[in-house]
Protein backbone atom coordinates (compact mmCIF):
# COMPACT_ATOMS: atom_id res chain seq x y z
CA UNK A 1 0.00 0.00 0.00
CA UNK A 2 1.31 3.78 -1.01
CA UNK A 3 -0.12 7.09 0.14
CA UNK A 4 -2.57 7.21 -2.59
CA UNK A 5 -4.34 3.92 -0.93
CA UNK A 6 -4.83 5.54 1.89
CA UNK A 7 -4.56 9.39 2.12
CA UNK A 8 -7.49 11.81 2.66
CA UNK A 9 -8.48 13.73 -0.51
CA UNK A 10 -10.11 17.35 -0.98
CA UNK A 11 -7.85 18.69 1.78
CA UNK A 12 -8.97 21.63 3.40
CA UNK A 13 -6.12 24.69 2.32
CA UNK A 14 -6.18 28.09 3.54
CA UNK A 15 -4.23 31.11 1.63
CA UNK A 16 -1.01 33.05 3.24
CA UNK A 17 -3.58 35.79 3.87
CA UNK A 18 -6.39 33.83 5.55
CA UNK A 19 -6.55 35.01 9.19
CA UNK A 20 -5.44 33.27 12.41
CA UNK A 21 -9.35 33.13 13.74
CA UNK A 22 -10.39 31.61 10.63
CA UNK A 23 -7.55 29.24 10.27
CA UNK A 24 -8.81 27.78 14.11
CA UNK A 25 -12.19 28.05 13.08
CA UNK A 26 -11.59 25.54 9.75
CA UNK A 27 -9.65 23.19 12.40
CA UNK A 28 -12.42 22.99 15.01
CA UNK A 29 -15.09 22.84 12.32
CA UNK A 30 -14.08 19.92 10.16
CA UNK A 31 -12.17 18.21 13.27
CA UNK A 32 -8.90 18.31 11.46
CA UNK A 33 -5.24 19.28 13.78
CA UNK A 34 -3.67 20.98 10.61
CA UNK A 35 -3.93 22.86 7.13
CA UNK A 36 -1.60 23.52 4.61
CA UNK A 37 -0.92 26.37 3.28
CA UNK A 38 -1.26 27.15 -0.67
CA UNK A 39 -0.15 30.18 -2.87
CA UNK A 40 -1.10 30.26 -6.31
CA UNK A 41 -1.32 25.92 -6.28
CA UNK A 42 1.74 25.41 -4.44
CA UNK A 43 2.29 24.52 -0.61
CA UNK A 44 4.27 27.29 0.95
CA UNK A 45 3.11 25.79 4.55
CA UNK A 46 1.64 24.20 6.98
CA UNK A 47 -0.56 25.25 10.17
CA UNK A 48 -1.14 22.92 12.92
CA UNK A 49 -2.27 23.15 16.14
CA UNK A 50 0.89 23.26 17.68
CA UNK A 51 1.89 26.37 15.72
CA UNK A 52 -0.94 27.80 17.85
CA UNK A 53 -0.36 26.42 21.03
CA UNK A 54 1.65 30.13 22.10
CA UNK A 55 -0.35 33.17 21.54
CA UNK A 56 -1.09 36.07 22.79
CA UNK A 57 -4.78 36.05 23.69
CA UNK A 58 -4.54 32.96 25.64
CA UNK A 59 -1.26 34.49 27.60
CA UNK A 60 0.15 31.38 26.68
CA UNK A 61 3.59 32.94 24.59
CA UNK A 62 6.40 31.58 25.70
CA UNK A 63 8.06 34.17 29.13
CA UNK A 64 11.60 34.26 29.45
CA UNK A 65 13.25 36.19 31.86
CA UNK A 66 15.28 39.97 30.71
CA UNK A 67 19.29 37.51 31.34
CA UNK A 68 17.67 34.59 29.47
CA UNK A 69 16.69 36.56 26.78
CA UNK A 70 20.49 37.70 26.60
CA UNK A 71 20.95 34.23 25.75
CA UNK A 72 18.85 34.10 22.67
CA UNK A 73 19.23 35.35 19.13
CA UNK A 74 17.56 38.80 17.94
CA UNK A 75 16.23 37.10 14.93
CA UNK A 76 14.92 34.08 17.00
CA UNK A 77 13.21 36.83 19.10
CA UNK A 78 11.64 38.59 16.65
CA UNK A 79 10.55 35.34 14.64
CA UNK A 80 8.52 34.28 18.01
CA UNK A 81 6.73 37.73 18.26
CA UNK A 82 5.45 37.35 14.91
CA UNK A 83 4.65 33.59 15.62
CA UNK A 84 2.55 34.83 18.92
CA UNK A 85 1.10 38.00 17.88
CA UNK A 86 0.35 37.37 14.02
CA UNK A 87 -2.98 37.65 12.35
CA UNK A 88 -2.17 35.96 9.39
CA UNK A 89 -1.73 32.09 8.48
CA UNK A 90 1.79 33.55 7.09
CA UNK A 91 2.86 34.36 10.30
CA UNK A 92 2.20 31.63 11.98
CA UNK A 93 2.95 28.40 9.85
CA UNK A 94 5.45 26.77 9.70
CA UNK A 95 7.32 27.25 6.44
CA UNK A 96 9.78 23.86 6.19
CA UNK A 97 6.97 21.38 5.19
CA UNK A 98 7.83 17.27 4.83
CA UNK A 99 5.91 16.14 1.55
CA UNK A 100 5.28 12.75 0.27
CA UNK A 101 4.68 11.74 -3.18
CA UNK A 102 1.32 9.60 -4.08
CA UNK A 103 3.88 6.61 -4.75
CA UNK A 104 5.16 6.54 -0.90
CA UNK A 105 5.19 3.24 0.81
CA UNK A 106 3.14 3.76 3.68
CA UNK A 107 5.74 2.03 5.86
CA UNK A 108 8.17 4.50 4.83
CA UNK A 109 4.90 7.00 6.21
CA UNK A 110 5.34 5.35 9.35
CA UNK A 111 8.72 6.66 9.68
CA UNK A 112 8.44 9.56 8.83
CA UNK A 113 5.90 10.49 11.46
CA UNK A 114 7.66 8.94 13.99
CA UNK A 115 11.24 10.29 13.08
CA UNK A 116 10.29 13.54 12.63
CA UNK A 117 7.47 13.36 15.55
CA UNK A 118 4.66 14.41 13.43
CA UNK A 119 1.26 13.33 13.16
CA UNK A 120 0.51 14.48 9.47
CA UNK A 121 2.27 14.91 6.21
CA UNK A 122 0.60 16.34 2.95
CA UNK A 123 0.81 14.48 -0.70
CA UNK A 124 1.92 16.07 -3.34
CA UNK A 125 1.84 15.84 -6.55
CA UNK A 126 3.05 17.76 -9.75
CA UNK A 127 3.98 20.69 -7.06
CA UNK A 128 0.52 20.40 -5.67
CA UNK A 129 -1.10 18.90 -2.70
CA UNK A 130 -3.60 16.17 -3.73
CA UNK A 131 -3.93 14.73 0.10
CA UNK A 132 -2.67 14.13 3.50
CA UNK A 133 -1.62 11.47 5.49
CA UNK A 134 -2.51 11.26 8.95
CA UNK A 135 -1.90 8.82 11.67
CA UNK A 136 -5.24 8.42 11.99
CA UNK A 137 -5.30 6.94 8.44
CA UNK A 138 -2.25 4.85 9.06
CA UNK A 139 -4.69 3.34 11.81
CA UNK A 140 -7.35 2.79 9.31
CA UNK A 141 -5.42 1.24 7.25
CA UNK A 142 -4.15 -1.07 9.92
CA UNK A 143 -7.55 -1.87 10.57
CA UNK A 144 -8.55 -3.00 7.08
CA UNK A 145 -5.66 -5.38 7.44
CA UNK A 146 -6.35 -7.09 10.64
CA UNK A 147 -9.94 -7.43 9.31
CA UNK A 148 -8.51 -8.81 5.94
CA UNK A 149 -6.43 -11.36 8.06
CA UNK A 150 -9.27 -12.32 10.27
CA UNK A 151 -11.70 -13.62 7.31
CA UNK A 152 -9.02 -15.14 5.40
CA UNK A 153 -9.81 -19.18 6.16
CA UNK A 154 -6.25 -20.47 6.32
CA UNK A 155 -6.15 -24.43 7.03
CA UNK A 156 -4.72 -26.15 10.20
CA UNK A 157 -1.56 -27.38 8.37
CA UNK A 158 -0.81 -23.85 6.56
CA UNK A 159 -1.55 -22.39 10.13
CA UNK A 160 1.13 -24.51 11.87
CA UNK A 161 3.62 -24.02 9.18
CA UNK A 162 3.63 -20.45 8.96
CA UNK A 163 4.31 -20.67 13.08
CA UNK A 164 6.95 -23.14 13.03
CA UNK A 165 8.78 -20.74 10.54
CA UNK A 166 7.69 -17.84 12.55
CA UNK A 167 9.36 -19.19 15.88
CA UNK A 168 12.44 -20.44 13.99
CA UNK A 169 12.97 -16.69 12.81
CA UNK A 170 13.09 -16.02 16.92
CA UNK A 171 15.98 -16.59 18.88
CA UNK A 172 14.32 -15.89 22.01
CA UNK A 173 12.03 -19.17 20.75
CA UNK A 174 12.45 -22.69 21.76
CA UNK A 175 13.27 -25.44 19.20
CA UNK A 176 9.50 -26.00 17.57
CA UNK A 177 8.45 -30.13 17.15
CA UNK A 178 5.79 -31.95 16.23
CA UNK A 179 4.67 -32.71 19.76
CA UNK A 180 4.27 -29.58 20.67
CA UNK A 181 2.20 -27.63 18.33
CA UNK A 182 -1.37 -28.62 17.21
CA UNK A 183 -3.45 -27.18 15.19
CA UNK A 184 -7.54 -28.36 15.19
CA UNK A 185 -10.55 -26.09 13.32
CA UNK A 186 -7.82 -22.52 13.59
CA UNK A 187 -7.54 -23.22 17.17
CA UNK A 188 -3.94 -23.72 18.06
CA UNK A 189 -2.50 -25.79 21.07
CA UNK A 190 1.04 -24.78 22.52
CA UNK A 191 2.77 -27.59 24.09
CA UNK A 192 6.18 -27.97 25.49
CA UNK A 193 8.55 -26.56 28.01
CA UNK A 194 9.42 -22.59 28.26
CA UNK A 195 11.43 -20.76 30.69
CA UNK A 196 9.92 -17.62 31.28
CA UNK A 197 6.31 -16.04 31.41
CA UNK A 198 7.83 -13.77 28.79
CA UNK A 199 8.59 -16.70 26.40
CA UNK A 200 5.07 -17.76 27.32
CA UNK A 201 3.46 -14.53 26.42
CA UNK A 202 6.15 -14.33 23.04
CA UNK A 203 4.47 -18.14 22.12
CA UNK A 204 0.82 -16.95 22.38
CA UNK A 205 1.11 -13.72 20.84
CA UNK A 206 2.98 -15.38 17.69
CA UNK A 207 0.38 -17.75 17.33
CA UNK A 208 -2.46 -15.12 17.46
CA UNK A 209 -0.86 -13.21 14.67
CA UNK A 210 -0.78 -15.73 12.47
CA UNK A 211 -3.73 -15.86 9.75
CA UNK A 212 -6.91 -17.79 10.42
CA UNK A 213 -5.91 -18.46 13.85
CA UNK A 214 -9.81 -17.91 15.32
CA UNK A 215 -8.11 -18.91 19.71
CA UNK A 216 -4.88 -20.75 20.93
CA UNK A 217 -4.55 -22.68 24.40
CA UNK A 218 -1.59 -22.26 26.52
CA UNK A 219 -0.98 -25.73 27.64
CA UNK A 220 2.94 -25.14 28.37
CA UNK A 221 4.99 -25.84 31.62
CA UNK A 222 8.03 -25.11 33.31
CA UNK A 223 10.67 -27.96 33.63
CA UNK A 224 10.37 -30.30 36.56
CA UNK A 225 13.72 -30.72 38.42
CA UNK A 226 13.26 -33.71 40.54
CA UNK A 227 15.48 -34.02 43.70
CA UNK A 228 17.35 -37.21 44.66
């Protein structure tokens, strides 16, 4: 799957001109936490609702006190007074924007959000934006797949085999045999010895993940050291 599988079309954009008030009211209206910014078709920016989170009618601007500010840059200064007092989606966005094309794995998505600790990136395409990509929709599309999985009929043998080469991926995984792995109607048995409740809960959860798996039984022990 690529961003085009999966973004969210007709984005809401606002202009460089459009006004802070009417930039938050398009966010709490249509439930959305950002909107990029377009001049003349292309994206000069982005507004989100952390570019708002410091202003000056909620006396939330960022104080400093008169040595710290010493400390600081004039430009950097200046650049948060114009973030904090603006009235213009110009003044407040924030002008270095991440893009994706529609091709863009979505796992590649994935990092990208988490990387750059962002919860949104637009899609672009031919210099314009044609969607975004939210986590939200990552979710989603999560979602479909689980479903996807959970309807697909896979039979008992398929089911074990795609374990046993699961577990012998794992090193944390003991040595899979026949005795202790069944497989009856997608509900698999786990047999054997572990050493851990962590290796236990490892076991289970690799067998849930597995397709067609409808329940699996924990049936597995610790070893029994018997004293002379």
């Amino acid at each position: 799957m690529n961003a085009s599988d999966i973004m969210t079309r007709g984005v809401i954009t606002v202009s460089p001109d459009t006004s802070v008030s009417e930039v938050v009211a398009l966010l709490l209206r249509h439930r959305i936490s950002a909107v990029p910014v377009v001049d003349h078709d292309a994206l000069v920016g982005i507004v989100s609702e952390g570019d708002l989170l410091r202003r000056t009618e909620t006396a939330t601007e960022t104080r400093r006190s008169r040595w710290l500010e010493f400390a600081i840059s004039v430009p950097k200064l200046a650049a948060e007074y114009t973030k904090t007092h603006g009235r213009k989606a110009s003044d407040v966005m924030t002008k270095d924007v991440i893009t994706v094309g529609v091709s863009e794995p979505i796992a590649e998505i994935a990092s990208i959000l988490e990387s750059r600790g962002i919860k949104r990136v637009p899609v672009v395409q031919d210099g314009k934006v044609v969607g975004i990509v939210s986590r939200a929709n990552l979710l989603q599309a999560l979602a479909s797949k689980v479903h996807d999985e959970a309807v697909d009929r896979t039979d008992d043998r398929k089911i074990r085999d795609i374990l046993f080469a699961e577990l012998g991926r794992q090193k944390w995984a003991p040595l899979p045999s026949d005795a202790n792995i069944l497989v009856e109607n997608g509900v698999v048995h786990l047999w054997g010895i572990i050493q851990s409740e962590e290796e236990r809960k490892a076991m289970i959860v690799a067998a849930e993940i597995v397709p067609g798996v409808k329940k699996v039984e924990d049936h597995m022990s610790y070893p029994m050291y018997l004293g002379i």
